[in-house]
Protein backbone atom coordinates (compact mmCIF):
# COMPACT_ATOMS: atom_id res chain seq x y z
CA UNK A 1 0.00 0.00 0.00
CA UNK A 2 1.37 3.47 -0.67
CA UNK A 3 0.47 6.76 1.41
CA UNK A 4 3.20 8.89 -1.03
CA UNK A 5 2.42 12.48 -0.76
CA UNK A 6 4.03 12.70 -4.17
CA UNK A 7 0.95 10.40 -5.23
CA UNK A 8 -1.42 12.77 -3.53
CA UNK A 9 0.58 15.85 -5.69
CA UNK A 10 0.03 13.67 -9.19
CA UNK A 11 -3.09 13.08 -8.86
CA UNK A 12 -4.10 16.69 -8.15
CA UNK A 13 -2.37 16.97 -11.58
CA UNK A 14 -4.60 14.69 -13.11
CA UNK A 15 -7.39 16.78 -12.01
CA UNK A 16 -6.38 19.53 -13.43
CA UNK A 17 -7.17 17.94 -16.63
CA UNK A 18 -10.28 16.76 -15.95
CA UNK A 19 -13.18 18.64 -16.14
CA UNK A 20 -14.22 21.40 -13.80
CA UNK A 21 -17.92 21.49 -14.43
CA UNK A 22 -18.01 18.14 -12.89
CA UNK A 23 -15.91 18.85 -10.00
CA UNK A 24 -18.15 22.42 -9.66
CA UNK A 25 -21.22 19.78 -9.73
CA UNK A 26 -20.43 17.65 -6.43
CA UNK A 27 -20.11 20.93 -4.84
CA UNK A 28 -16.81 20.37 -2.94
CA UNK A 29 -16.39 22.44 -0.27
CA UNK A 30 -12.94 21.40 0.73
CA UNK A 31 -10.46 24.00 -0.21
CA UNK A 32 -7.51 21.32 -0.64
CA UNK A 33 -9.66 18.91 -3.01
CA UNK A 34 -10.04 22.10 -5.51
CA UNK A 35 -6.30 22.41 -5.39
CA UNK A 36 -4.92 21.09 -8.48
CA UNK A 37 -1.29 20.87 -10.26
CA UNK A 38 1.85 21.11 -8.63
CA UNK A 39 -0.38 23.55 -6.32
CA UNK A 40 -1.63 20.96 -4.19
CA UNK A 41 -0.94 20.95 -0.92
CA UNK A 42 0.85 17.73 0.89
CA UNK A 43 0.32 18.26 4.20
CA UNK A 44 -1.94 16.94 7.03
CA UNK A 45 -4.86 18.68 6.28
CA UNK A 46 -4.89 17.82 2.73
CA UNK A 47 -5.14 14.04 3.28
CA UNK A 48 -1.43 13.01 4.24
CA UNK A 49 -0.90 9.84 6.31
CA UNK A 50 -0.10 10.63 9.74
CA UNK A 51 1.59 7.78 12.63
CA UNK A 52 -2.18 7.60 14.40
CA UNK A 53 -3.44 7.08 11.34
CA UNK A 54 -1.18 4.21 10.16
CA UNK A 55 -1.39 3.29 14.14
CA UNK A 56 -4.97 2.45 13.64
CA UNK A 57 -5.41 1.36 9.91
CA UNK A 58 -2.29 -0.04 9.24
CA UNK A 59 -0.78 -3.92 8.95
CA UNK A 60 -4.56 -4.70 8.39
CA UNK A 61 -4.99 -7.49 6.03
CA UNK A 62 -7.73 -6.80 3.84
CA UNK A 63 -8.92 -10.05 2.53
CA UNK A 64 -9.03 -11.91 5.81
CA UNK A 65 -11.32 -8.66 7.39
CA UNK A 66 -13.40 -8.61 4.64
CA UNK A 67 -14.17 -12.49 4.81
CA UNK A 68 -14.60 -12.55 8.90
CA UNK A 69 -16.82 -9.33 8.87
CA UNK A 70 -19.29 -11.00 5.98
CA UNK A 71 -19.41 -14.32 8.12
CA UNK A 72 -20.20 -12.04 11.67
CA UNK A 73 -22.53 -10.22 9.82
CA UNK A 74 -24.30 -13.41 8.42
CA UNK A 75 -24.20 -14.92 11.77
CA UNK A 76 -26.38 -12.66 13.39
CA UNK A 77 -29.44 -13.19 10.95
CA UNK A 78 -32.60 -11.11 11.87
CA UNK A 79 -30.62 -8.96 14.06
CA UNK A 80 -28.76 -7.29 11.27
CA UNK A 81 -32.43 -6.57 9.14
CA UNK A 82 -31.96 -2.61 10.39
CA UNK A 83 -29.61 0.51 9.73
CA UNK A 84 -27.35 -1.01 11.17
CA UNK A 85 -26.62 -4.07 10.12
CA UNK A 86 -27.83 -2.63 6.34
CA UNK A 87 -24.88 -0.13 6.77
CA UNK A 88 -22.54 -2.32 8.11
CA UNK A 89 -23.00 -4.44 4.64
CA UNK A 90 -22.65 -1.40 2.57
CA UNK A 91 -19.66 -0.45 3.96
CA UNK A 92 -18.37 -4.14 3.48
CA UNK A 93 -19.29 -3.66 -0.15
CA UNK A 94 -17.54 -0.25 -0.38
CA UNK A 95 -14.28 -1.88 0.82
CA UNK A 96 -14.83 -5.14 -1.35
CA UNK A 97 -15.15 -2.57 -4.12
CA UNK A 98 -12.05 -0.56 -4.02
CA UNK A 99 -9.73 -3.59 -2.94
CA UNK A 100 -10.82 -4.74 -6.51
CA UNK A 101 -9.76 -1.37 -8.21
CA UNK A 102 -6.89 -1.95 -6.02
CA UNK A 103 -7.40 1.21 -4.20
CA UNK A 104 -4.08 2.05 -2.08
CA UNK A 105 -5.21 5.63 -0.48
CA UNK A 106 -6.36 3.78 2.52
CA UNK A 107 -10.05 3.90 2.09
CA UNK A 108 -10.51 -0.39 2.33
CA UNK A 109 -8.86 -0.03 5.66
CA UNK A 110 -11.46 2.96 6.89
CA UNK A 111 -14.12 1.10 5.30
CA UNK A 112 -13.72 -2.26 6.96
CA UNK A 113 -12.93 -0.31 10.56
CA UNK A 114 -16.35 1.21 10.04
CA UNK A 115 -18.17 -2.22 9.26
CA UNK A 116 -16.45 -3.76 11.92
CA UNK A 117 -17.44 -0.68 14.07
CA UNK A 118 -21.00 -1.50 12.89
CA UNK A 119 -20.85 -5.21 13.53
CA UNK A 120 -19.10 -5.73 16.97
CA UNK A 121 -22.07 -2.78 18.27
CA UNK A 122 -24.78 -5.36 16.83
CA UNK A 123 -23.54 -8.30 18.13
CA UNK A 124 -23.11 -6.69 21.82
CA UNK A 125 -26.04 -4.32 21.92
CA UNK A 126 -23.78 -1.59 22.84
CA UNK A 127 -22.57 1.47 21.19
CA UNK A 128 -24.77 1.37 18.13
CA UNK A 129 -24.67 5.30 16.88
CA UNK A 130 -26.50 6.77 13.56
CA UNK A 131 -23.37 9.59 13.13
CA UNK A 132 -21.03 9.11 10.57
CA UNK A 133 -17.49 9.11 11.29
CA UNK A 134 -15.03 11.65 9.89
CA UNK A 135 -12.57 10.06 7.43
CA UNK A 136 -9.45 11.55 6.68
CA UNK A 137 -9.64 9.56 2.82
CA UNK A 138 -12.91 11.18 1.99
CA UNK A 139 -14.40 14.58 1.21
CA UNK A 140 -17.90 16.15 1.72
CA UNK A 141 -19.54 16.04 -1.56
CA UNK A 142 -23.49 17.55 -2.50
CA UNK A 143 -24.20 18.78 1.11
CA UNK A 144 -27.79 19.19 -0.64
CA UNK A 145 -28.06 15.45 -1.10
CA UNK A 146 -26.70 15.14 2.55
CA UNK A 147 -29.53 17.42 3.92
CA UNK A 148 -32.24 15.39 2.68
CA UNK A 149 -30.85 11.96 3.36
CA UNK A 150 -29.92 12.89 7.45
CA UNK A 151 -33.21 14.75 7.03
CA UNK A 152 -35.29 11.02 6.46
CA UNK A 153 -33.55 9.57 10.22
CA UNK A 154 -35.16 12.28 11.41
CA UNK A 155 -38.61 11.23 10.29
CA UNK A 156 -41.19 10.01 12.94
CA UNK A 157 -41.86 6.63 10.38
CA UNK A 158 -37.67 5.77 9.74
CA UNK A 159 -38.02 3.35 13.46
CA UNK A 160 -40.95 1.52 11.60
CA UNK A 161 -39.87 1.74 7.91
CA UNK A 162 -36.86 -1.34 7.48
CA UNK A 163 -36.10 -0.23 3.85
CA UNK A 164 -36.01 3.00 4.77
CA UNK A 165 -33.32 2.94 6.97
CA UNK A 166 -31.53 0.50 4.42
CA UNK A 167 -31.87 2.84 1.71
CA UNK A 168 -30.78 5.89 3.97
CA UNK A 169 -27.68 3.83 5.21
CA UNK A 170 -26.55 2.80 1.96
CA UNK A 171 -27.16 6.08 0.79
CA UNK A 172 -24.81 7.41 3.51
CA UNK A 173 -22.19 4.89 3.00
CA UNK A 174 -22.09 5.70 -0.93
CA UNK A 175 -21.93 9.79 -0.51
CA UNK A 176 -19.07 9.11 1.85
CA UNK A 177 -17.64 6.52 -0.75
CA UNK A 178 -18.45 9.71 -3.73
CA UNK A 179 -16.17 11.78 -1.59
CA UNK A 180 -13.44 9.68 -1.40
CA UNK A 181 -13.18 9.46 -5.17
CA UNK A 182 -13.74 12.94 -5.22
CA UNK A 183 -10.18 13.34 -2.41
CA UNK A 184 -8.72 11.29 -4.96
CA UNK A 185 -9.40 13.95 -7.60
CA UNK A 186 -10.76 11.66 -9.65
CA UNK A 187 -14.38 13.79 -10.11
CA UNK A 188 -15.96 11.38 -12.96
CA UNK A 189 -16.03 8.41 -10.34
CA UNK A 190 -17.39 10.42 -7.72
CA UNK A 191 -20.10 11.95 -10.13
CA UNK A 192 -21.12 8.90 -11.64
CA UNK A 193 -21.84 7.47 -7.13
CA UNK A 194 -23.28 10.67 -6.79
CA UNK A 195 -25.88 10.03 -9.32
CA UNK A 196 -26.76 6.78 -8.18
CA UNK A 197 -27.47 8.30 -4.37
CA UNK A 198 -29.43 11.29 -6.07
CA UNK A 199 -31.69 8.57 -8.38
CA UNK A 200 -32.31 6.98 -5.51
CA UNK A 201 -33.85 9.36 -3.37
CA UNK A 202 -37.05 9.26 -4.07
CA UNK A 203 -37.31 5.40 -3.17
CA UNK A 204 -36.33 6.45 0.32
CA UNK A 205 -39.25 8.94 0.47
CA UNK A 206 -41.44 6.62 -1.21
CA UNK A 207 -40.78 3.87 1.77
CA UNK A 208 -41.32 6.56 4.34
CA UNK A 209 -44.80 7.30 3.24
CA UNK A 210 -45.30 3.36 2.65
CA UNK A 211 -44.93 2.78 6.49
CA UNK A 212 -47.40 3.84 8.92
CA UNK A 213 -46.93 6.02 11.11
CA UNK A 214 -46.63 5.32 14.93
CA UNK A 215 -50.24 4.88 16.70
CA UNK A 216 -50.15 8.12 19.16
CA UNK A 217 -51.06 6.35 22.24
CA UNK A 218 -54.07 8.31 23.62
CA UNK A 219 -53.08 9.76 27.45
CA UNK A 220 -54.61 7.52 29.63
CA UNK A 221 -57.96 9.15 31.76
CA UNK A 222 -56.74 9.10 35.76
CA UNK A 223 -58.45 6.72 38.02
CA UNK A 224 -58.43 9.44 40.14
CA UNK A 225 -60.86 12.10 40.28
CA UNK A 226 -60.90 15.55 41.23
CA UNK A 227 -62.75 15.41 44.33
CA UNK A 228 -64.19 12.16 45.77
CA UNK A 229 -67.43 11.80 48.24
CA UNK A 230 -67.70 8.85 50.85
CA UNK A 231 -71.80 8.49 52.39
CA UNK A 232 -70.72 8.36 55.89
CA UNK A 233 -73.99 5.92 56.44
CA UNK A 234 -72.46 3.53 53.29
CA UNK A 235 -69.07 4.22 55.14
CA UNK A 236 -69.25 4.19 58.85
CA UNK A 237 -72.30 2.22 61.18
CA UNK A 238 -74.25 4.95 62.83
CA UNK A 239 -73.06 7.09 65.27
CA UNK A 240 -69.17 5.53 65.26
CA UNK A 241 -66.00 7.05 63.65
CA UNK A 242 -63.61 4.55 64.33
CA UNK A 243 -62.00 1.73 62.25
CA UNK A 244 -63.99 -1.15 64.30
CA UNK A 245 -66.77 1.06 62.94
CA UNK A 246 -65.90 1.33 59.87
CA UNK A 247 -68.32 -0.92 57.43
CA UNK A 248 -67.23 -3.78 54.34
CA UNK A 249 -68.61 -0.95 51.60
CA UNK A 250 -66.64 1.87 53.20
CA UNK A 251 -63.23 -0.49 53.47
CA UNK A 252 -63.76 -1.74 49.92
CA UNK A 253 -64.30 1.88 48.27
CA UNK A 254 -60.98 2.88 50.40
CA UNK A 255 -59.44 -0.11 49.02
CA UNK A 256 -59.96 0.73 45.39
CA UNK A 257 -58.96 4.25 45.99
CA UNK A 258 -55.47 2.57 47.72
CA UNK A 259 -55.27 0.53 44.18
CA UNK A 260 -55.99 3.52 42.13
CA UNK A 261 -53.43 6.00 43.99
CA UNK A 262 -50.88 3.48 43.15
CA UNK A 263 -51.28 3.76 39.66
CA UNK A 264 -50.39 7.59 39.01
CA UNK A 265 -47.59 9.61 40.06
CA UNK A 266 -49.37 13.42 39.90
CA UNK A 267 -51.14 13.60 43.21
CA UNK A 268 -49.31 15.76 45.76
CA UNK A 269 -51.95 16.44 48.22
CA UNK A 270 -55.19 14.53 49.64
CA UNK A 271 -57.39 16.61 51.54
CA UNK A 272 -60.10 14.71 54.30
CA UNK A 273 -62.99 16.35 55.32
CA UNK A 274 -65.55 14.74 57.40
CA UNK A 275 -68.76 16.23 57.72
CA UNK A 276 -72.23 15.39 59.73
CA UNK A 277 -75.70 16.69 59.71
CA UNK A 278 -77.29 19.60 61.62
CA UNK A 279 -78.46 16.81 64.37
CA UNK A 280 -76.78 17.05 67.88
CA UNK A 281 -74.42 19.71 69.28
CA UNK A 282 -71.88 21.60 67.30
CA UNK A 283 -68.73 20.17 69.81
CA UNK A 284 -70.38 17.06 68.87
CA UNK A 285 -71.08 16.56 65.86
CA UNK A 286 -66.93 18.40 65.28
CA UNK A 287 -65.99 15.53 67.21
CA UNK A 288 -67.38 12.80 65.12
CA UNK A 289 -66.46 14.36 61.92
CA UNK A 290 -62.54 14.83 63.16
CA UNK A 291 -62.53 10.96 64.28
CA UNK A 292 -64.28 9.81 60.49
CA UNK A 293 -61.48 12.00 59.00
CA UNK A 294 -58.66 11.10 60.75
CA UNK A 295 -60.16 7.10 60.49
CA UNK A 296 -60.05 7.59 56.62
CA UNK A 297 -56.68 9.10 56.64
CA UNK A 298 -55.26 6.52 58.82
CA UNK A 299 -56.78 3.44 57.01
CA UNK A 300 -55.06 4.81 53.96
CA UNK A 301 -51.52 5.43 55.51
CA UNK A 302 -51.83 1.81 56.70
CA UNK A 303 -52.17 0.99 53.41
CA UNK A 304 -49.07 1.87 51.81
CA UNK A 305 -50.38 5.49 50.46
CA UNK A 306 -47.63 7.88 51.22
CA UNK A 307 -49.10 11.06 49.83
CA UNK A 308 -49.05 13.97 52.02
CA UNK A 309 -52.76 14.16 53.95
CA UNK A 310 -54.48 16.39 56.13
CA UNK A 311 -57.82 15.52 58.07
CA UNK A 312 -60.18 18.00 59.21
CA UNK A 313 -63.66 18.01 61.28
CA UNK A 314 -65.64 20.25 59.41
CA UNK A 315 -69.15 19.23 61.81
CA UNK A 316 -72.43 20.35 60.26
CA UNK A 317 -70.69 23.31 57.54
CA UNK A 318 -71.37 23.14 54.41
CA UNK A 319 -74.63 21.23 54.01
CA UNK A 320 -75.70 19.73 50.73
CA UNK A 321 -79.50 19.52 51.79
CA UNK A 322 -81.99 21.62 53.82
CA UNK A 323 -84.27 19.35 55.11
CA UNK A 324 -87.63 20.63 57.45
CA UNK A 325 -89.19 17.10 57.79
CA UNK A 326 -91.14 16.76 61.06
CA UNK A 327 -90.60 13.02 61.84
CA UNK A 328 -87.72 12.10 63.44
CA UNK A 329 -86.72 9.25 61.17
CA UNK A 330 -87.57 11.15 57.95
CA UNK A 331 -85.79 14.04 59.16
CA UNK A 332 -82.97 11.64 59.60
CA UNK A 333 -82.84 10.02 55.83
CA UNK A 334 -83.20 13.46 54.19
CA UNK A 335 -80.37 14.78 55.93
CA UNK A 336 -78.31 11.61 55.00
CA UNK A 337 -76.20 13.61 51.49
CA UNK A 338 -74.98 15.92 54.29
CA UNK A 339 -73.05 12.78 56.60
CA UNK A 340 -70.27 12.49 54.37
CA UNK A 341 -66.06 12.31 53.82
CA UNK A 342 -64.88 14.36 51.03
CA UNK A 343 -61.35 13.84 49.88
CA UNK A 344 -59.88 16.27 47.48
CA UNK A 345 -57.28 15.49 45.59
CA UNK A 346 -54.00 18.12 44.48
CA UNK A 347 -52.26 17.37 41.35
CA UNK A 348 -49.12 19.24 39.72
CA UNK A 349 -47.57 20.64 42.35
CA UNK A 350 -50.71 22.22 43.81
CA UNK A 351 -51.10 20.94 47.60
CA UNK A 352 -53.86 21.20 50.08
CA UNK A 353 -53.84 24.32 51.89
CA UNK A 354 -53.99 23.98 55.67
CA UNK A 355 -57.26 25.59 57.29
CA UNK A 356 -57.46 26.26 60.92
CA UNK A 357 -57.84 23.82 63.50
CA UNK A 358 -56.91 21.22 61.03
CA UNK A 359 -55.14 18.25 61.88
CA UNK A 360 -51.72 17.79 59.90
């Protein structure tokens, strides 16, 4: 393999003969690659070899790499039907390419390094990465083309469209391959790669709008409403406050509410208020509605609900129903909406706001 500089000077002499409008068509925008004659740089930046570069490329022994990367890549069947195992393969076929035109610039040796890049990610899961390595044997040609194939990874189909992404990949793989023809000087050869990528654009746009898109999941409604009521009587036996008192309907709505609290992540806050009817004294009927509160907020703690609560006896405020029934017991079921627990629930940062008297 030779890495002469005076090789990289003759064949910017070459180019000089060849024709501009082509090398004015790929749109080079590398100021050494339009360098031509004895003009030419030879130095790094045009392309020279350099130790790391020979350090990493160098000694490799083409054949063999290209015949172990084919079998790896064969080996791992289904798992290479994507970008990039399709890559991986096009970059094989780049290399198996120029060894043919027995290409000594040094482009087989960054061409394997990239499959075998490609490969080794696939067959551990790790370090798979759609950006395209810099080489120092290759140029940027038709930045235009470029734009719109990075522009189709970016689509929201490319993760459901297979021959999308092997179109785009091959498509990447061949620019990069134009360019290096193009470093060589040798224009034609990267003009006539270049018009294969650009002919084959459409197909990649064409696949994108073959696949469909992603279902958009629809946000799921919360189990968890705004503001929840508890019938003391369906809740609590009559007259009690206290967990022995607390009835099977009243346990198993608290019990669903335990389930359903478990299954978001946006409430901050629960606020308990118990209230009872206009019946009795007011130090009473505070009492009762502190204990069926604090009951509810203690049955739910025990329960593995961690969210911040409060519990407050709110007594006879706040009544749903007026009620003027003259019997006792009818006076008694009218009044039943206003023996409740209310528990509100804060979402988004928003937390229950402490009112007086109220126990935290």
């Amino acid at each position: 393999m030779k890495y002469s500089l005076i090789a990289i000077a003759l064949a910017a002499m070459v180019a000089g003969c060849s024709s501009s409008a082509t090398r004015d068509r790929l749109q080079i925008q590398d100021p050494t690659v339009l360098q031509t004659g004895f003009s030419a740089s030879q130095d790094q930046p045009s392309g020279a070899v350099t130790d790391a570069w020979i350090k990493t490329y160098g000694g490799a022994k083409n054949g063999a790499a290209l015949t172990s990367i084919q079998t790896r890549l064969n080996a791992l069947g289904e798992r290479k039907n994507n970008y990039f195992g399709d890559k991986a393969q096009c970059w094989v076929n780049a290399a198996r390419d120029e060894r043919s035109s027995h290409d000594g610039w040094g482009f087989v040796e960054e061409a394997l390094l990239e499959a075998n890049r490609l490969t080794t990610a696939l067959e551990t899961s790790q370090g798979l990465s759609v950006d395209n390595q810099e080489l120092r044997t290759s140029a940027v040609v038709r930045p235009d083309l470029w734009k719109l194939v990075l522009a189709a990874k970016t689509s929201p189909r490319f993760a459901q469209c297979p021959e999308a992404q092997r179109l785009t990949a091959c498509s990447e793989v061949e620019l990069i391959h134009a360019g290096h023809e193009a470093w060589t000087r040798d224009f034609d050869a990267s003009q006539r790669i270049v018009d294969g990528v650009e002919k084959g654009l459409p197909a990649i746009g064409a696949a994108l709008e073959a696949c469909t898109p992603p279902p958009v999941a629809a946000p799921l409604a919360s189990p968890i409403p705004e503001k929840m009521t508890l019938s003391a009587d369906a809740t609590f036996k009559f007259d009690r406050g206290d967990l022995a008192g607390m009835l099977p309907a009243g346990k198993g709505k608290l019990d669903q509410l335990v389930h359903d609290l478990k299954q978001v992540d946006d409430v901050t806050a629960i606020r308990i208020d118990g209230y009872t009817d206009r019946l009795g004294s007011d130090a009473y009927n505070r009492q009762l509605s502190t204990k069926r509160a604090q009951t509810v907020r203690r049955y739910l703690q025990s329960s593995g609900v961690t969210i911040p609560m409060t519990a407050t006896g709110m007594g006879k405020d706040n009544p749903l129903v007026q009620c003027s029934n003259r019997g006792h017991q009818a006076l008694v079921d009218c009044l039943a909406p206003n023996r409740r627990v209310e528990l509100d629930f804060a979402r988004g940062g928003k937390r229950a706001v402490a009112k007086p008297g109220q126990d935290q």
